[in-house]
Protein backbone atom coordinates (compact mmCIF):
# COMPACT_ATOMS: atom_id res chain seq x y z
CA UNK A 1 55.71 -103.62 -84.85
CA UNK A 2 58.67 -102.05 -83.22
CA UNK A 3 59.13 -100.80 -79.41
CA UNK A 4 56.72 -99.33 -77.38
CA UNK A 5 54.88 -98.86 -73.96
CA UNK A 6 54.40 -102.08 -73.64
CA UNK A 7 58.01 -102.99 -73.70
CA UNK A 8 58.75 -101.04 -70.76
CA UNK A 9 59.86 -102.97 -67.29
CA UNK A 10 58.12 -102.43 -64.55
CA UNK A 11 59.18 -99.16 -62.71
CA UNK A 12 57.47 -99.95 -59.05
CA UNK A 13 59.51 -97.95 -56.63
CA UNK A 14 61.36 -95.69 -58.81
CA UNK A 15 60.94 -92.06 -59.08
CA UNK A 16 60.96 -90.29 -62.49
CA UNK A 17 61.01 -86.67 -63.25
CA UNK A 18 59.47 -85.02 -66.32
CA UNK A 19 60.08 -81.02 -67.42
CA UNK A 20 56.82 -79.68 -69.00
CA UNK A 21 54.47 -82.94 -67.74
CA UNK A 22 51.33 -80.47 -67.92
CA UNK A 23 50.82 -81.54 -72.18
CA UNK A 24 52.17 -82.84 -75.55
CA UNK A 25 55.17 -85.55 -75.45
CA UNK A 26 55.86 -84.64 -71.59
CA UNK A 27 51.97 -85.22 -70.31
CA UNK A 28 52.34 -88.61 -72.34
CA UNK A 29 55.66 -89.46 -71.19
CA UNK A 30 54.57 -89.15 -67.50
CA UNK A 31 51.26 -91.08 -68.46
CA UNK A 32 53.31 -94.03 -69.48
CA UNK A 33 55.50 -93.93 -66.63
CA UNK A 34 53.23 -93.74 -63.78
CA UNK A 35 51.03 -97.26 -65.78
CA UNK A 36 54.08 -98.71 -65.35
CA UNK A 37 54.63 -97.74 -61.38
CA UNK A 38 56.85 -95.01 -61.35
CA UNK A 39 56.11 -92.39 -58.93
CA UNK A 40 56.03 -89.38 -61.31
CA UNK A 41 57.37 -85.84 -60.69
CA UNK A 42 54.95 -83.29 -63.00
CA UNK A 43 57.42 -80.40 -63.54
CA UNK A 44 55.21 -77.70 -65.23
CA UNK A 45 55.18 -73.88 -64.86
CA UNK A 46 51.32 -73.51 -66.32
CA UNK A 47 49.94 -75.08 -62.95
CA UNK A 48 46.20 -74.85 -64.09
CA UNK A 49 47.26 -77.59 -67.40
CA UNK A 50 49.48 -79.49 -64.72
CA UNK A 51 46.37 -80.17 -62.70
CA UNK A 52 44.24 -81.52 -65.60
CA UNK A 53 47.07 -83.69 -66.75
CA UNK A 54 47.85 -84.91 -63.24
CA UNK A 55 43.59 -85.73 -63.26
CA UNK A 56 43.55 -86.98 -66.84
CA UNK A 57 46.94 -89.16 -65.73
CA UNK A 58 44.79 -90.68 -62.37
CA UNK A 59 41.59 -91.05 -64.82
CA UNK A 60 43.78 -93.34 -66.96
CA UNK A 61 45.36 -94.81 -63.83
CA UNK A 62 43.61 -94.43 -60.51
CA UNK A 63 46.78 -96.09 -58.56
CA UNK A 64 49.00 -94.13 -60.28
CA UNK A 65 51.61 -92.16 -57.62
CA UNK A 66 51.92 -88.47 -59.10
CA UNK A 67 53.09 -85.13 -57.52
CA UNK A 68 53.42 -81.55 -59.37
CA UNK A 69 55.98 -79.07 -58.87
CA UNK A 70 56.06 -75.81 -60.05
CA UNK A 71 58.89 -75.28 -62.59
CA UNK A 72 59.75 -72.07 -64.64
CA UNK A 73 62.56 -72.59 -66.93
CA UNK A 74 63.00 -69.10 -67.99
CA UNK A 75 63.73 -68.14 -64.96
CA UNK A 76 67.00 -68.85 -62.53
CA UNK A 77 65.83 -68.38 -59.43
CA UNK A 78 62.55 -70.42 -59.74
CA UNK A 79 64.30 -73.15 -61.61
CA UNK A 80 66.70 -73.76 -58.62
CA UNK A 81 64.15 -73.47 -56.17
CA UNK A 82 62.19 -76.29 -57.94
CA UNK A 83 65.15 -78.50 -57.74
CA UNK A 84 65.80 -77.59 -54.23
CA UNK A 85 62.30 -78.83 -53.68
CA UNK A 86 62.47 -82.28 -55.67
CA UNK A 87 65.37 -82.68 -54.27
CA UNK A 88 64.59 -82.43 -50.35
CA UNK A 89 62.05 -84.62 -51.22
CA UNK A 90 63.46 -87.73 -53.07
CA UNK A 91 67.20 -88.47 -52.25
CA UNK A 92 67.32 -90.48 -55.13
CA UNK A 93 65.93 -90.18 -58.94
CA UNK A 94 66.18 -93.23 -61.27
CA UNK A 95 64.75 -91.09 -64.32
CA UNK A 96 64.93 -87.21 -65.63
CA UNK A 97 63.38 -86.39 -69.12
CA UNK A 98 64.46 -82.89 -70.01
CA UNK A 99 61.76 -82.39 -72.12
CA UNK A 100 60.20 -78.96 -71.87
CA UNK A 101 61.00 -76.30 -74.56
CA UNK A 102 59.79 -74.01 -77.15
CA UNK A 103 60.06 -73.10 -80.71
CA UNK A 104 60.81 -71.06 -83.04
CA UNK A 105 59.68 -68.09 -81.11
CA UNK A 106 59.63 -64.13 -81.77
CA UNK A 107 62.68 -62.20 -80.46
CA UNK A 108 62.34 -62.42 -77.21
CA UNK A 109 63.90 -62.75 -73.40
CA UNK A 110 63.48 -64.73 -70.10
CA UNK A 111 63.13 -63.16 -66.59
CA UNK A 112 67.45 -63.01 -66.26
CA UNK A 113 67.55 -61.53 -69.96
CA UNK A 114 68.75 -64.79 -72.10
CA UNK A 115 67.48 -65.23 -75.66
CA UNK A 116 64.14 -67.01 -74.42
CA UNK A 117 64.48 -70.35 -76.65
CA UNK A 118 68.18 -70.90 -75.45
CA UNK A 119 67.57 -69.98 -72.00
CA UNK A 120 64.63 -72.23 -71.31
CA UNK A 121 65.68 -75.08 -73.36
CA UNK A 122 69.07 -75.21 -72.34
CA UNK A 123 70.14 -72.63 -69.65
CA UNK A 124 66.79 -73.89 -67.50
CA UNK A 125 67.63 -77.41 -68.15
CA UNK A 126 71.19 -76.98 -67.17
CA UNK A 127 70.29 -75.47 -63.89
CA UNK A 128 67.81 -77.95 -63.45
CA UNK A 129 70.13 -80.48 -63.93
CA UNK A 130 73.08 -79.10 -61.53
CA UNK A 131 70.32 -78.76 -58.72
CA UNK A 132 68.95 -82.64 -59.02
CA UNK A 133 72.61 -83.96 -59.41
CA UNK A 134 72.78 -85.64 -56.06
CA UNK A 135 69.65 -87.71 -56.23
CA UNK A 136 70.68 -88.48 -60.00
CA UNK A 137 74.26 -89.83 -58.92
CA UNK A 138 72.41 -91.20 -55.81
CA UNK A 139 70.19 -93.27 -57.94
CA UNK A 140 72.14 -93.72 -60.87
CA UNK A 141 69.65 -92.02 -62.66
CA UNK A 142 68.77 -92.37 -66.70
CA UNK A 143 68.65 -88.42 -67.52
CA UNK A 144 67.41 -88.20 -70.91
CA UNK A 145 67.13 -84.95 -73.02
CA UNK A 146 65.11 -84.02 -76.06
CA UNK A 147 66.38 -82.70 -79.20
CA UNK A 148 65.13 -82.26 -82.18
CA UNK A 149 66.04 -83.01 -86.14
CA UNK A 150 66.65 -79.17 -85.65
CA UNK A 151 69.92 -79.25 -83.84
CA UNK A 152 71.44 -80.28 -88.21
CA UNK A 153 70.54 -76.39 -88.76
CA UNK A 154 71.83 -74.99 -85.61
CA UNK A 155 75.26 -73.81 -85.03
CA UNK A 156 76.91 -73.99 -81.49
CA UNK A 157 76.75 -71.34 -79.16
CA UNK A 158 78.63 -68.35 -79.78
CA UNK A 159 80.96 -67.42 -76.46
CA UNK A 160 80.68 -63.60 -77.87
CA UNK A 161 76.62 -63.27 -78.75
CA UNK A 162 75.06 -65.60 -76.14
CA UNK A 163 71.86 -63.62 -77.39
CA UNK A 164 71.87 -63.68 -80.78
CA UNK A 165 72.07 -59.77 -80.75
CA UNK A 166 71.57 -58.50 -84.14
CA UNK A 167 71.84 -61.85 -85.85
CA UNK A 168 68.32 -63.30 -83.80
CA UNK A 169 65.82 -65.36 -86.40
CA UNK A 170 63.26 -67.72 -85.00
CA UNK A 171 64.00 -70.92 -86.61
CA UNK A 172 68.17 -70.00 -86.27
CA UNK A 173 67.24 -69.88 -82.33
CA UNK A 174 65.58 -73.05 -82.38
CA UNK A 175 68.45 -75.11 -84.19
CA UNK A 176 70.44 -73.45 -81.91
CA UNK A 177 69.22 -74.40 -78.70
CA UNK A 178 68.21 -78.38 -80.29
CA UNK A 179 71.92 -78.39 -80.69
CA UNK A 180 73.19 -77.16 -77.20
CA UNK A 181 70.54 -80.22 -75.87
CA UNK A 182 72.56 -82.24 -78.26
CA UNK A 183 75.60 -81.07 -76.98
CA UNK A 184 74.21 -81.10 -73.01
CA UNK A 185 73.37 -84.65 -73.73
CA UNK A 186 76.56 -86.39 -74.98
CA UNK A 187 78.54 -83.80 -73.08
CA UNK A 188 76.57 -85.41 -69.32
CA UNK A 189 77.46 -88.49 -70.15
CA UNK A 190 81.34 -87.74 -70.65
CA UNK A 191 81.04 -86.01 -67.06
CA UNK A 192 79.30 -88.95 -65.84
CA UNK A 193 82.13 -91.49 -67.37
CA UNK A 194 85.16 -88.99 -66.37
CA UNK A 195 84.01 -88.60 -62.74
CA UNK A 196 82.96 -92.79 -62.50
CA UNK A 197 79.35 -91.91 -62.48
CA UNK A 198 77.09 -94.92 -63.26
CA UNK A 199 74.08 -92.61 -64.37
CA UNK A 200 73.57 -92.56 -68.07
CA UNK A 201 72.93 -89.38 -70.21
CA UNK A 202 70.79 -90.12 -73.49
CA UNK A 203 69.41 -88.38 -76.20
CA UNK A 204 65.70 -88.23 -78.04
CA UNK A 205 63.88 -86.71 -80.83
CA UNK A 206 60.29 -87.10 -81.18
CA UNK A 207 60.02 -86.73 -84.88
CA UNK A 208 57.50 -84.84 -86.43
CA UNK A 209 54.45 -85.38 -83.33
CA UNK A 210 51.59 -83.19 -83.35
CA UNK A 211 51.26 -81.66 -80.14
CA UNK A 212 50.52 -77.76 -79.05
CA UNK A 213 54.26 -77.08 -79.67
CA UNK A 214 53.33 -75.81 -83.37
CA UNK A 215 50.32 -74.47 -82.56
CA UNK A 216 51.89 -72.61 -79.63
CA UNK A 217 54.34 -71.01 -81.78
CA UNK A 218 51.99 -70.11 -84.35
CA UNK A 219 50.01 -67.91 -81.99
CA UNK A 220 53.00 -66.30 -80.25
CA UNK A 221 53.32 -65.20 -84.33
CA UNK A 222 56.84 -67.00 -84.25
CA UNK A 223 58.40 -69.37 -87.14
CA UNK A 224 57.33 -66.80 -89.95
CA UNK A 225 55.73 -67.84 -93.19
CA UNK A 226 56.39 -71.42 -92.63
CA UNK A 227 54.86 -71.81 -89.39
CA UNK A 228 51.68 -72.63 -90.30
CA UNK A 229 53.12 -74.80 -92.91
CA UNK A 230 54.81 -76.94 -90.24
CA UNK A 231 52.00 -77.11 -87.88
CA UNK A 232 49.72 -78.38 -90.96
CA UNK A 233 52.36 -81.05 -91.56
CA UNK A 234 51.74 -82.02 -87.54
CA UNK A 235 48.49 -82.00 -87.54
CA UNK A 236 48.10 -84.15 -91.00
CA UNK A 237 50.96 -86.40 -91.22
CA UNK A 238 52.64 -85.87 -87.77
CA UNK A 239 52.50 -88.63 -85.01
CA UNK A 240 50.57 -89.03 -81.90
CA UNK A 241 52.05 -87.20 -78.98
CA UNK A 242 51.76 -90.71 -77.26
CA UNK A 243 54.24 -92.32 -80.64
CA UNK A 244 56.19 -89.11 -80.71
CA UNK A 245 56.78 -89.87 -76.75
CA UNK A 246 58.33 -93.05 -77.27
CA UNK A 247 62.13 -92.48 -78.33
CA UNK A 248 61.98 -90.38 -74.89
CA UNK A 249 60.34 -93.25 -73.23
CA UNK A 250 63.14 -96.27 -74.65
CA UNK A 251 65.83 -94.48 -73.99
CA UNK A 252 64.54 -93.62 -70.57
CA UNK A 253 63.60 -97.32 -69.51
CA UNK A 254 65.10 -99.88 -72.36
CA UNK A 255 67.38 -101.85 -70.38
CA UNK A 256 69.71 -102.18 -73.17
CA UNK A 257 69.81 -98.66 -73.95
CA UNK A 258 72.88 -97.21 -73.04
CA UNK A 259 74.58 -93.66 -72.09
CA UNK A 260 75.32 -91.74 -74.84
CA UNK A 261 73.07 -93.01 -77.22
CA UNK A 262 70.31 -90.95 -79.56
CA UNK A 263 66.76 -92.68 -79.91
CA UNK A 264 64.30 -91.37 -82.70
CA UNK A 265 61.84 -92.19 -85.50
CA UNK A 266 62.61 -95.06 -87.44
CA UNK A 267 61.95 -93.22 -90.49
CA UNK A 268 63.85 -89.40 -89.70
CA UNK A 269 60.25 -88.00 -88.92
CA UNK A 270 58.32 -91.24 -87.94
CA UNK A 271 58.47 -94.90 -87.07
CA UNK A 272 58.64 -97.00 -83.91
CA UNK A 273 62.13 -95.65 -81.42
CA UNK A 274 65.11 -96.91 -82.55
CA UNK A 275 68.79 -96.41 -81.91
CA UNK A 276 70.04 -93.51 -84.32
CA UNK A 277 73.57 -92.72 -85.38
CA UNK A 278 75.51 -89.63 -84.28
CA UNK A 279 76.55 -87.39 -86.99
CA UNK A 280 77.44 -83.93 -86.29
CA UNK A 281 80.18 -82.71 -87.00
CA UNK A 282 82.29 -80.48 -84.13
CA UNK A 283 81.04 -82.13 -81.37
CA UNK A 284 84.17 -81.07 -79.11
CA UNK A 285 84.31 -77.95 -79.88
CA UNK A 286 80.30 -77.52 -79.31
CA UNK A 287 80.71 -78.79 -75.84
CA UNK A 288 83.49 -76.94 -75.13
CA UNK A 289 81.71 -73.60 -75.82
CA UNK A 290 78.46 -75.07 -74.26
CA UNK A 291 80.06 -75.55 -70.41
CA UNK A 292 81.69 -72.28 -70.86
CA UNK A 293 78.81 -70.56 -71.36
CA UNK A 294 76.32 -71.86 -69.08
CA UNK A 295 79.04 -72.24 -66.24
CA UNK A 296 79.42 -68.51 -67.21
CA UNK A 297 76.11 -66.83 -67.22
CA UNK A 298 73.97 -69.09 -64.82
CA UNK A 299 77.36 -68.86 -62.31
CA UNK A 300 76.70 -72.95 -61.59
CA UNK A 301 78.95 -75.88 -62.19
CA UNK A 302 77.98 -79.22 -62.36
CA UNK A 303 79.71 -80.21 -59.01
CA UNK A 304 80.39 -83.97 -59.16
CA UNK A 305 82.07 -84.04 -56.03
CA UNK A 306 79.72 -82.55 -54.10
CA UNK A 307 76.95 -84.84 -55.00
CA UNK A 308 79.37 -88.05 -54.82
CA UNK A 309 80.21 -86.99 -51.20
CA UNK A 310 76.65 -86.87 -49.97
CA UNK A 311 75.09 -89.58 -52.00
């Protein structure tokens, strides 16, 4: 039958955080989390959906330990202040699912003027990240981050057009920012390794889930002709957001998963969560490029020492 929520250990006592918790694979990853004990961390920026997923969650689960935070990736300022926030509050984390994101969108920016797709999935997450380090080295945290089948079209960020000025398609943004998760992903764990950090840094991909993520880009008018295509392929042959949570889920609680590994779909698109091979080609080089640039434009490091000293 292959992994799934019933697989996971018990999670009494830890503390798990979860980027866009308010629907689709985040609402279900936090679902499964708090059944199993964890107290759950609903990082959402739509606070209206977080509430009814934080009442649908305790419907489910009455016992269930849940607390929302307001979190806007797209912008800076808001995204550290979240952090700031989780972080005063829980000295350690034992799980982070960068999850949130959006696709194939129209041409457009976030409130500090990024290309919206790679500044929420990425530039958001990596601030996000940086601001929750010292509970994550404190706890020795699983932080897990969601790609997509995507990042294979993407090509790595581009020192010289962090933008995508004059060169900007929808589905070219989306590949791009799947890959710098990619790249965030296996480029944590090195950090976590070179520094002696026994956190783990993991990466999933849902497969081909229908959730509001196609529909969403649909009505923003994003993806072009084949938008509606792929969100008809969702609807009809797509997973469950709850299945489509589960490579997420593994790699966040499997005991035997371990950093640096990619979880997906059995079968590319769907199947139970199983280990998947890295193949990508320029991996170095796409790291490289990725730390420059978000060290560059969000003007934050991911300061090891720091959190080592005071964890």
């Amino acid at each position: 039958m292959g992994w799934n929520v019933s697989d996971m250990p018990d999670l009494n006592g830890k503390v798990a955080v979860v980027t866009g918790a308010n629907g689709g694979l985040g609402l279900e990853s936090a679902r499964a989390l708090a059944g199993k004990g964890a107290h759950v961390v609903m990082a959402a920026r739509n606070q209206e959906k977080a509430q009814e997923a934080f009442d649908e969650i305790k419907k489910a689960h009455p016992e269930s330990s849940l607390e929302i935070v307001e979190l806007d990736l797209g912008s800076f300022e808001a995204t550290k202040v979240a952090a700031a926030q989780i972080a005063a509050k829980h000295p350690k984390i034992d799980i982070l699912i960068n999850n949130a994101g959006l696709m194939a969108m129209p041409e457009r920016r976030t409130a500090d003027g990024y290309e919206m797709q790679f500044g929420v999935n990425h530039l958001g997450h990596w601030l996000f990240t940086a601001g929750l380090l010292e509970p994550i080295v404190a706890g020795n945290a699983r932080v897990v981050t969601v790609t997509s089948t995507a990042h294979h079209t993407g090509r790595a960020i581009d020192p010289d057009n962090v933008n995508l000025e004059g060169n900007y398609s929808a589905w070219g943004a989306y590949g791009r920012a799947k890959l710098a998760n990619f790249h965030f992903a296996i480029g944590l764990q090195r950090e976590f390794e070179k520094h002696g950090v026994e956190a783990a840094s993991l990466i999933a991909h849902p497969g081909l889930s229908h959730t509001n993520l196609q529909v969403h880009t649909v009505e923003q008018g994003g993806g072009g002709r084949s938008a509606p295509f792929w969100a008809w392929m969702a609807r009809n042959t797509g997973m469950s957001a709850a299945d489509g949570a589960l490579p997420q889920l593994r790699a966040a609680t499997d005991p035997e998963a371990k950093g640096g590994e990619f979880y997906g779909p059995r079968w590319g698109n769907n199947g139970a969560p199983v280990r998947k091979p890295i193949m990508r080609p320029g991996i170095d080089d796409g790291i490289e490029k990725l730390w420059l640039v978000s060290e560059r434009e969000t003007g934050v490091t991911l300061d090891f020492n720091s959190a080592m000293e005071t964890a």
